[in-house]
Protein backbone atom coordinates (compact mmCIF):
# COMPACT_ATOMS: atom_id res chain seq x y z
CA UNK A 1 14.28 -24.76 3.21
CA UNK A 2 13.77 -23.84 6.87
CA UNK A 3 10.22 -23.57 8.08
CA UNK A 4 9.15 -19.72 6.88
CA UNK A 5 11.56 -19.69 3.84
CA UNK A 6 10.03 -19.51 0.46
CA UNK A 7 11.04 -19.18 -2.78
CA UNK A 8 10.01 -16.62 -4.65
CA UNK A 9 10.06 -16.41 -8.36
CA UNK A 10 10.48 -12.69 -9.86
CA UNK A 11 9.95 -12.09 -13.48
CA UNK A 12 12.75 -10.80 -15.44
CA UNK A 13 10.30 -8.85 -16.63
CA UNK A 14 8.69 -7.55 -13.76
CA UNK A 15 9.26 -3.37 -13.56
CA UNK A 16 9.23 -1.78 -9.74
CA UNK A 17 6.27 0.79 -9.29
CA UNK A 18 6.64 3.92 -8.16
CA UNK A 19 3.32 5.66 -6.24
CA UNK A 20 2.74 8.43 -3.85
CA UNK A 21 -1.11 8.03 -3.24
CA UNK A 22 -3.49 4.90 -2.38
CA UNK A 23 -6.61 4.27 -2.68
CA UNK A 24 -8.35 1.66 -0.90
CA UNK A 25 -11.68 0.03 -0.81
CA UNK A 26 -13.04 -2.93 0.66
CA UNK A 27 -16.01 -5.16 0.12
CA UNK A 28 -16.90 -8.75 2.25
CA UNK A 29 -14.39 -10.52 1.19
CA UNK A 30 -11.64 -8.42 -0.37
CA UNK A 31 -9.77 -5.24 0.41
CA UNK A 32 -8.66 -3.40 -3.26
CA UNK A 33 -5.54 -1.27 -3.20
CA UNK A 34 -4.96 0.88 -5.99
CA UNK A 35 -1.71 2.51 -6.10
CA UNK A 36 -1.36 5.66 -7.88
CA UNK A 37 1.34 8.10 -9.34
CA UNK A 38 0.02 11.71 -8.61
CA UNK A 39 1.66 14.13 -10.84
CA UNK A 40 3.64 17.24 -9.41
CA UNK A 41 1.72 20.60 -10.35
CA UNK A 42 -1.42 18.59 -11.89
CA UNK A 43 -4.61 17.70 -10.82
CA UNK A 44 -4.08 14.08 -12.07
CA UNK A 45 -2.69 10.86 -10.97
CA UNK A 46 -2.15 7.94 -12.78
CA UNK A 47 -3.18 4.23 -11.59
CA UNK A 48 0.27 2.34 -11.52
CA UNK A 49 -1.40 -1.47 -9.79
CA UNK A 50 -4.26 -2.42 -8.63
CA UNK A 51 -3.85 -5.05 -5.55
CA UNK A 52 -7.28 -7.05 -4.14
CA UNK A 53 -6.58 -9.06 -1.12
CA UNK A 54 -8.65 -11.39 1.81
CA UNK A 55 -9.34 -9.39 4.83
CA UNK A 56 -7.02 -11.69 6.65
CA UNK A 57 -4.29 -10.62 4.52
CA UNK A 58 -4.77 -7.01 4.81
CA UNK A 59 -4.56 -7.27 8.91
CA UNK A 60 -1.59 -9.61 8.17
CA UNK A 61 -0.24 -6.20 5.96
CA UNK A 62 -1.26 -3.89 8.76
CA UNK A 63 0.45 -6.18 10.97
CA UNK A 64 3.96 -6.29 8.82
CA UNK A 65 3.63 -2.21 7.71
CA UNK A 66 3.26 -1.15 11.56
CA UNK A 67 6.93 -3.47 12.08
CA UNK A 68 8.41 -2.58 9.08
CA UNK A 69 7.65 1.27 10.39
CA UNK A 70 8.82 1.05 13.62
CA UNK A 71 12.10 -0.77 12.92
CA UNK A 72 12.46 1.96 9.79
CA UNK A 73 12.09 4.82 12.75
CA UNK A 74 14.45 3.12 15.11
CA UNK A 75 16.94 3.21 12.28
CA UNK A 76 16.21 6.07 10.68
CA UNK A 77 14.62 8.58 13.18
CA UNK A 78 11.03 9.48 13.31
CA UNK A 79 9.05 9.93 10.16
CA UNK A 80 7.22 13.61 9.83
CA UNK A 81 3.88 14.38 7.36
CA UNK A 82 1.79 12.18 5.74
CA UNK A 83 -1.80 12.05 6.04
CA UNK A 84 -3.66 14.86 7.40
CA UNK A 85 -5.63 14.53 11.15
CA UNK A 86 -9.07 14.71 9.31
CA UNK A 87 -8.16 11.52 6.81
CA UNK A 88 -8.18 13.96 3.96
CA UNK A 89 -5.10 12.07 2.24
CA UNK A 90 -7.42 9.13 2.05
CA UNK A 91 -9.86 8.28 -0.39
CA UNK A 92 -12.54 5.26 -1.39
CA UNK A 93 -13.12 4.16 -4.62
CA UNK A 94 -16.74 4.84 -5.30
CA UNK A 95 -19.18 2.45 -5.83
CA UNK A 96 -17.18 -0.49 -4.56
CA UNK A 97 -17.27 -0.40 -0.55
């Protein structure tokens, strides 16, 4: 294997997750993700994962998400909505930050 190659292992097993919402929160030493399923024409949403990682890691995914954007929108074209200018799309689990 070259230098960066690894192997990865998937389960068989293993189902893909669908979500359109995140929460995140962060403490010291870990940033939690929880990815969630909101349903169309309800006032619900339904945790799909939960993901804690090391700060490192989560500027590391910052990092990777701002490439992986801007080679998606040199493809692709420029992507329009998402989160609102006041940060109202975002939320913090309470209790944990």
């Amino acid at each position: 294997m070259a230098g960066n190659e690894l192997n990865i292992q998937i389960p068989q097993n293993l189902d893909p997750v669908y979500s359109n919402m995140i929460q995140i929160a962060f403490k010291d030493d870990e940033f939690t993700m929880m990815f969630l399923h909101q349903l169309p024409m309800a006032n619900q949403a339904k945790a799909k994962a939960i993901v804690a990682i090391s700060p490192t890691h989560a500027k590391k995914l910052l990092a990777a998400l701002d490439k992986s954007v801007k080679d998606y929108e040199a493809k692709f074209g420029q992507i329009t909505g998402g989160a609102h200018a006041d940060g109202s799309d975002t939320a913090t689990l309470q209790g944990y930050s």
